[in-house]
PDB file of N, CA and C in Angstrom:
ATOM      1  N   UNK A   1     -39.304 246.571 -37.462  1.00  0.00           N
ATOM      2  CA  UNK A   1     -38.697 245.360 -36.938  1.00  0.00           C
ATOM      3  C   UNK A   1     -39.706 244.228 -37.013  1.00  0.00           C
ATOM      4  N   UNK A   2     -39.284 243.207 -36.536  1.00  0.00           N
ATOM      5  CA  UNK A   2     -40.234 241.937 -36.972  1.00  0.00           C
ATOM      6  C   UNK A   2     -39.868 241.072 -36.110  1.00  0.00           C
ATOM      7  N   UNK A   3     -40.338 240.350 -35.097  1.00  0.00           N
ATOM      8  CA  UNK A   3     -40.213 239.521 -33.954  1.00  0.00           C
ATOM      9  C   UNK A   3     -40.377 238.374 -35.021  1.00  0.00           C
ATOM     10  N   UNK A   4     -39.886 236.968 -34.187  1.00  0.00           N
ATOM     11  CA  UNK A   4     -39.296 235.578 -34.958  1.00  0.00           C
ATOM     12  C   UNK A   4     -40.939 235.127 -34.868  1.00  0.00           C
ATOM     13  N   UNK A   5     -41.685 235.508 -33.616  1.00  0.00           N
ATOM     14  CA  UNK A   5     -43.354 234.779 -34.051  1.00  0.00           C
ATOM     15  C   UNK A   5     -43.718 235.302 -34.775  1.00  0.00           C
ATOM     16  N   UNK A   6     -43.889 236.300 -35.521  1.00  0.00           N
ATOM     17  CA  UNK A   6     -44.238 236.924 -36.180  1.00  0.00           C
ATOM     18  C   UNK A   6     -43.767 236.691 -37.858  1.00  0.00           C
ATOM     19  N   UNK A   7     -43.675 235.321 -37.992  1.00  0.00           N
ATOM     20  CA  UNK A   7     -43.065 235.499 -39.519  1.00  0.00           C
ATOM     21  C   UNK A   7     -43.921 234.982 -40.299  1.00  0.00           C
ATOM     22  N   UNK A   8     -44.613 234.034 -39.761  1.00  0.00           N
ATOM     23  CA  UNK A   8     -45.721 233.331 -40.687  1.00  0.00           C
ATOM     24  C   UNK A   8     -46.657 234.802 -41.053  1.00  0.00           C
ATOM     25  N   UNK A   9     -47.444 235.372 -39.853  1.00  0.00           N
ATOM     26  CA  UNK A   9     -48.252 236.749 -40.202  1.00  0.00           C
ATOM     27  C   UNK A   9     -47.391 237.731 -41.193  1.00  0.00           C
ATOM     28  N   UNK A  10     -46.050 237.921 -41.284  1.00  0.00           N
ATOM     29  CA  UNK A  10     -45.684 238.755 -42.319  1.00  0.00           C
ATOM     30  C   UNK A  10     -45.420 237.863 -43.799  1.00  0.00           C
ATOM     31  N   UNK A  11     -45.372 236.754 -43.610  1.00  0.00           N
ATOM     32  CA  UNK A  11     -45.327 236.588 -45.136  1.00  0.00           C
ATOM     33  C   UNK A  11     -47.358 236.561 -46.060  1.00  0.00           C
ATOM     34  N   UNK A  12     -48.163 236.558 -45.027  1.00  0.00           N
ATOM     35  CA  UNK A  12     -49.280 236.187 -45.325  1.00  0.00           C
ATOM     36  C   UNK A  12     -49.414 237.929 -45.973  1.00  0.00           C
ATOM     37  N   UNK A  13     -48.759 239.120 -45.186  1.00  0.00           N
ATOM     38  CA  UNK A  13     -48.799 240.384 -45.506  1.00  0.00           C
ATOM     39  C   UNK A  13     -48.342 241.009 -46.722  1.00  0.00           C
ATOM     40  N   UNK A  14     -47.217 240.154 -47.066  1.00  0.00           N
ATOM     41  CA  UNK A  14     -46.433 240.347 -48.303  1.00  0.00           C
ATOM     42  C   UNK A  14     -47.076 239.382 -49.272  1.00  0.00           C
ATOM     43  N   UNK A  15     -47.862 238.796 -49.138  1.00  0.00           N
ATOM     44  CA  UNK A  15     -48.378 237.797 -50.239  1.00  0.00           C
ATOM     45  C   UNK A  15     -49.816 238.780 -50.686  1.00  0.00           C
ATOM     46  N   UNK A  16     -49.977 239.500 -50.015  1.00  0.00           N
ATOM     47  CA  UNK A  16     -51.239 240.343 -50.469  1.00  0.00           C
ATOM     48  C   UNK A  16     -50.732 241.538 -51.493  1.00  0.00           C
ATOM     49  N   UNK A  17     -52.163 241.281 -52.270  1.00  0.00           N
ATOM     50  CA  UNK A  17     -52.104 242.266 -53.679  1.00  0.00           C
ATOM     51  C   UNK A  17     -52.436 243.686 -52.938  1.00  0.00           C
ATOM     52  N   UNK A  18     -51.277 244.808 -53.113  1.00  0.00           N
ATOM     53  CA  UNK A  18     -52.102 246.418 -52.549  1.00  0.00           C
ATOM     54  C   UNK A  18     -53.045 246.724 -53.444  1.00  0.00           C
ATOM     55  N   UNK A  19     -53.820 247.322 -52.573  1.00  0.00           N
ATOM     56  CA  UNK A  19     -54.820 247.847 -53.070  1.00  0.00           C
ATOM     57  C   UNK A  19     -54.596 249.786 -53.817  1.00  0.00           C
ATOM     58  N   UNK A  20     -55.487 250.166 -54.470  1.00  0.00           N
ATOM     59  CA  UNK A  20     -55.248 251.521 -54.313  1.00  0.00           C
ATOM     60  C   UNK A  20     -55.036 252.140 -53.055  1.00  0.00           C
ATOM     61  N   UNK A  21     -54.677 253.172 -53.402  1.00  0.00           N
ATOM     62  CA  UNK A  21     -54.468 254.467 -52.466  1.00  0.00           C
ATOM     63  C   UNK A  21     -55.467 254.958 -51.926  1.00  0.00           C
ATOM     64  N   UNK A  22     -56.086 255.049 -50.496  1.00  0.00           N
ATOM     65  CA  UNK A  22     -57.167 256.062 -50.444  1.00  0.00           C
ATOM     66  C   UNK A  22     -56.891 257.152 -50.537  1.00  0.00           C
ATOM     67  N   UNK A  23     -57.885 258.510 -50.385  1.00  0.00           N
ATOM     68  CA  UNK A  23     -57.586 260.314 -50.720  1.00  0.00           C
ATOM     69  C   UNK A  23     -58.062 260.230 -48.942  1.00  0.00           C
ATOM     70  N   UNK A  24     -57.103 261.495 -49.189  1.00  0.00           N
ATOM     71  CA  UNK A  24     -57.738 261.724 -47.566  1.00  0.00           C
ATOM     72  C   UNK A  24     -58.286 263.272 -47.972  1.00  0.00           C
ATOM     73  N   UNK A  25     -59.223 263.755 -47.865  1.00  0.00           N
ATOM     74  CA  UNK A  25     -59.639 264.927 -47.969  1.00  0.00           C
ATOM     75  C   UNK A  25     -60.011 266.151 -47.248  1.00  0.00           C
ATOM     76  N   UNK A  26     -59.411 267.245 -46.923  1.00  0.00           N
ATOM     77  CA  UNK A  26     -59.268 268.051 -45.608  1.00  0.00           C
ATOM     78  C   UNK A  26     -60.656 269.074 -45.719  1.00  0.00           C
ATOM     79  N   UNK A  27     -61.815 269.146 -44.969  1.00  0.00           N
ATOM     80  CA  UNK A  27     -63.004 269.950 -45.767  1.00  0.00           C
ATOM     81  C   UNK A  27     -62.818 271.405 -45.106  1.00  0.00           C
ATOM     82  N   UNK A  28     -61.929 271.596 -44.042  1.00  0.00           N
ATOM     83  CA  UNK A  28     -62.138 272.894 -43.712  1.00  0.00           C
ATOM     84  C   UNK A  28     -60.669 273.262 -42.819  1.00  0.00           C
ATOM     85  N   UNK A  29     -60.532 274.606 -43.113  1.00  0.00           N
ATOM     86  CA  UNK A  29     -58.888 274.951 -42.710  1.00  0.00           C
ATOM     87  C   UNK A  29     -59.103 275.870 -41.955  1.00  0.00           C
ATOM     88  N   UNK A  30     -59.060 275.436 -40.155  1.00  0.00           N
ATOM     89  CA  UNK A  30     -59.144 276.340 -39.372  1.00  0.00           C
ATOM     90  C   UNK A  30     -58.444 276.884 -39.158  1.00  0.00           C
ATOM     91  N   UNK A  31     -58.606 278.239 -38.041  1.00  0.00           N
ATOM     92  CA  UNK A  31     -57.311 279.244 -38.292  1.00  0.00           C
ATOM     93  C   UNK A  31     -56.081 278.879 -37.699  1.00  0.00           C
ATOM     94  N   UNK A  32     -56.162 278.020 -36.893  1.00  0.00           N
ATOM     95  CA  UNK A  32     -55.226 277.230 -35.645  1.00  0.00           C
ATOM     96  C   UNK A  32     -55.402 275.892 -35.998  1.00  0.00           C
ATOM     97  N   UNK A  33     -54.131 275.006 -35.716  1.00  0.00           N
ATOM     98  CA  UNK A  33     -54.186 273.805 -36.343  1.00  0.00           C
ATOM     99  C   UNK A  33     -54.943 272.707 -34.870  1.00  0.00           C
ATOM    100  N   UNK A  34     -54.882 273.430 -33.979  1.00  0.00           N
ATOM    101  CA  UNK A  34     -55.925 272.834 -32.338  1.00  0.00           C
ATOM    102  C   UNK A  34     -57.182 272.996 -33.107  1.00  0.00           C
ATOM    103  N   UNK A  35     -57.850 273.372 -33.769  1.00  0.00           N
ATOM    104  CA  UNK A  35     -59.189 274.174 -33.806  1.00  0.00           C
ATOM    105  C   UNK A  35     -59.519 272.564 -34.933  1.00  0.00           C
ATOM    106  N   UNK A  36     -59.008 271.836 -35.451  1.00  0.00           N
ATOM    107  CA  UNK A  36     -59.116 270.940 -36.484  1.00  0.00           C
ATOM    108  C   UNK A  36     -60.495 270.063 -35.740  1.00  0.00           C
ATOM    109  N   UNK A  37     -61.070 269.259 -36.118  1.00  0.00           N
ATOM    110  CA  UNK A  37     -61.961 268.404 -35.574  1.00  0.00           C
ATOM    111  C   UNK A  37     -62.240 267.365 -36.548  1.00  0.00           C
ATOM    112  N   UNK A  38     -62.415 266.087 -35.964  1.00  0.00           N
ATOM    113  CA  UNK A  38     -63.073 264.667 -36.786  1.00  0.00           C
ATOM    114  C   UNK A  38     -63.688 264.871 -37.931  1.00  0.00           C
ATOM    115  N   UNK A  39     -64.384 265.737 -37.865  1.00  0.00           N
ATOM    116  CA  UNK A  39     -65.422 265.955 -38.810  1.00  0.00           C
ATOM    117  C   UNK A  39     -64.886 266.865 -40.341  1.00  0.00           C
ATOM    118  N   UNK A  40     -63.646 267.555 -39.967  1.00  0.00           N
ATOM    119  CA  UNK A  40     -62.571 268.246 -41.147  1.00  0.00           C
ATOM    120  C   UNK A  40     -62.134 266.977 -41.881  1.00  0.00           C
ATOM    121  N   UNK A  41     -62.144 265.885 -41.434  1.00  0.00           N
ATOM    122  CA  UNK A  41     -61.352 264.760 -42.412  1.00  0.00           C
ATOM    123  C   UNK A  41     -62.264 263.894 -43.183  1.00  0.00           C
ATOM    124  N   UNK A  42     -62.005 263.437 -44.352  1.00  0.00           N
ATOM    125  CA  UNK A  42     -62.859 262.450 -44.961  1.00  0.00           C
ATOM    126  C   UNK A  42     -61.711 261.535 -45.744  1.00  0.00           C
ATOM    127  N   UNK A  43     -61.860 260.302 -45.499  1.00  0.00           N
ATOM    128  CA  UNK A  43     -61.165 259.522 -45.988  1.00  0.00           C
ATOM    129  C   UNK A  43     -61.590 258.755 -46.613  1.00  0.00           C
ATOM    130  N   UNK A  44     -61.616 258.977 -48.587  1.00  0.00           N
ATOM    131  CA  UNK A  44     -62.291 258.184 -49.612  1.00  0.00           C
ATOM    132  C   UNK A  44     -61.460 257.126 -50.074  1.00  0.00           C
ATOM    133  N   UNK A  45     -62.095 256.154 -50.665  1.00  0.00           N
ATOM    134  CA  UNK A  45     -61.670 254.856 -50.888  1.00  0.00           C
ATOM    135  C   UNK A  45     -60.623 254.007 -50.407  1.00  0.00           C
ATOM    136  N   UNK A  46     -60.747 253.588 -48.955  1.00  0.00           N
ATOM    137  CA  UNK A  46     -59.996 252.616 -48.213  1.00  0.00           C
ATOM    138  C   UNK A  46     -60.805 251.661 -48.593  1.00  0.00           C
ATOM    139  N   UNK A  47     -59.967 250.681 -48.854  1.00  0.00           N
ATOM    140  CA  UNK A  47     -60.353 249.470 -48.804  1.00  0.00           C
ATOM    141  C   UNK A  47     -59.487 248.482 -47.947  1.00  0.00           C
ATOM    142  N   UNK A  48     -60.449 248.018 -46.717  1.00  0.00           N
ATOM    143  CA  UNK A  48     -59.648 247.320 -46.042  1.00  0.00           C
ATOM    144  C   UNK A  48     -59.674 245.717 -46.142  1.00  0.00           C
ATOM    145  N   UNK A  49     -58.510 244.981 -46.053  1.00  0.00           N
ATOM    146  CA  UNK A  49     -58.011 243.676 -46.140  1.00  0.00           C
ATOM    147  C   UNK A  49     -58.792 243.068 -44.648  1.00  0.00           C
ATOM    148  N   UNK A  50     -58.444 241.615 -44.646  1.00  0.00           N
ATOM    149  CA  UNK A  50     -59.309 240.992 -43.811  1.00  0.00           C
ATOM    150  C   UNK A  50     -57.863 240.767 -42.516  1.00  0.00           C
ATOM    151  N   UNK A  51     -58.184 240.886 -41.343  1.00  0.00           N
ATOM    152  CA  UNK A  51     -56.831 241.239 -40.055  1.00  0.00           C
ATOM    153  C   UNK A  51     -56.155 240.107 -39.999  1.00  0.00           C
ATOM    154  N   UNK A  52     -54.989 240.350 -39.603  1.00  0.00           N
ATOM    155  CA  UNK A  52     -53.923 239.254 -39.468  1.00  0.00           C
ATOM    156  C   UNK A  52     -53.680 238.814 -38.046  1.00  0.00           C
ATOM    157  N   UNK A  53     -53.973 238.219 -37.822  1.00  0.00           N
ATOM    158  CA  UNK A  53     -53.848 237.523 -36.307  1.00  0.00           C
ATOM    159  C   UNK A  53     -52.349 237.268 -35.970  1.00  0.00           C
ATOM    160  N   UNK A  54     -52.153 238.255 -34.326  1.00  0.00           N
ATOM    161  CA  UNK A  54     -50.554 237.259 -34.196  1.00  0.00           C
ATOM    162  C   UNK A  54     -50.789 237.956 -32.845  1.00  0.00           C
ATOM    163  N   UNK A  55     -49.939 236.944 -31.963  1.00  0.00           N
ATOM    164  CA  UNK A  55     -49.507 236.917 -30.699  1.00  0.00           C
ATOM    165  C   UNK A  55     -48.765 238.133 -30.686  1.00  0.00           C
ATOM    166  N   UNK A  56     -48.533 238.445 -29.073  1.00  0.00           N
ATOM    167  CA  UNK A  56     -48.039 239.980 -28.666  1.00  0.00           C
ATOM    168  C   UNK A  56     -46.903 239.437 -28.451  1.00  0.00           C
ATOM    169  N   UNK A  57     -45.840 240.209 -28.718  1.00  0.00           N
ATOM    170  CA  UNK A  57     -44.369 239.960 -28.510  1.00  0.00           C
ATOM    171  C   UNK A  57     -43.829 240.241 -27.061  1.00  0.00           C
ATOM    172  N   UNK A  58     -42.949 239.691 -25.872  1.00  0.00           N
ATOM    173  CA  UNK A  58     -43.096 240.127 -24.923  1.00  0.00           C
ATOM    174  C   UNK A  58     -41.240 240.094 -24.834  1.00  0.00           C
TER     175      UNK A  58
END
């Protein structure tokens, strides 16, 4: 959904070129999916855009 303040920040969103895809890469498969930890994930090539500023919708 998309609140009416919010329209200038979504066209600035849609005017942006995507970038690639990052990989998300899983390094270890515990036996229980609880047993997972921060450190099992690696997430290669994000590239992040610069933030879009907008008021909270109330």
């Amino acid at each position: 959904h998309l609140y009416l303040n919010h329209q200038e920040q979504a066209q600035i969103q849609l005017s942006r070129t995507p970038s690639t895809l990052p990989t998300l890469i899983i390094k270890r498969k515990p036996a229980s999916l609880f047993e997972y930890q921060l450190d099992d994930f690696e997430f290669c090539d994000y590239i992040a855009q610069s933030a879009i500023k907008a008021s909270i919708a109330v």
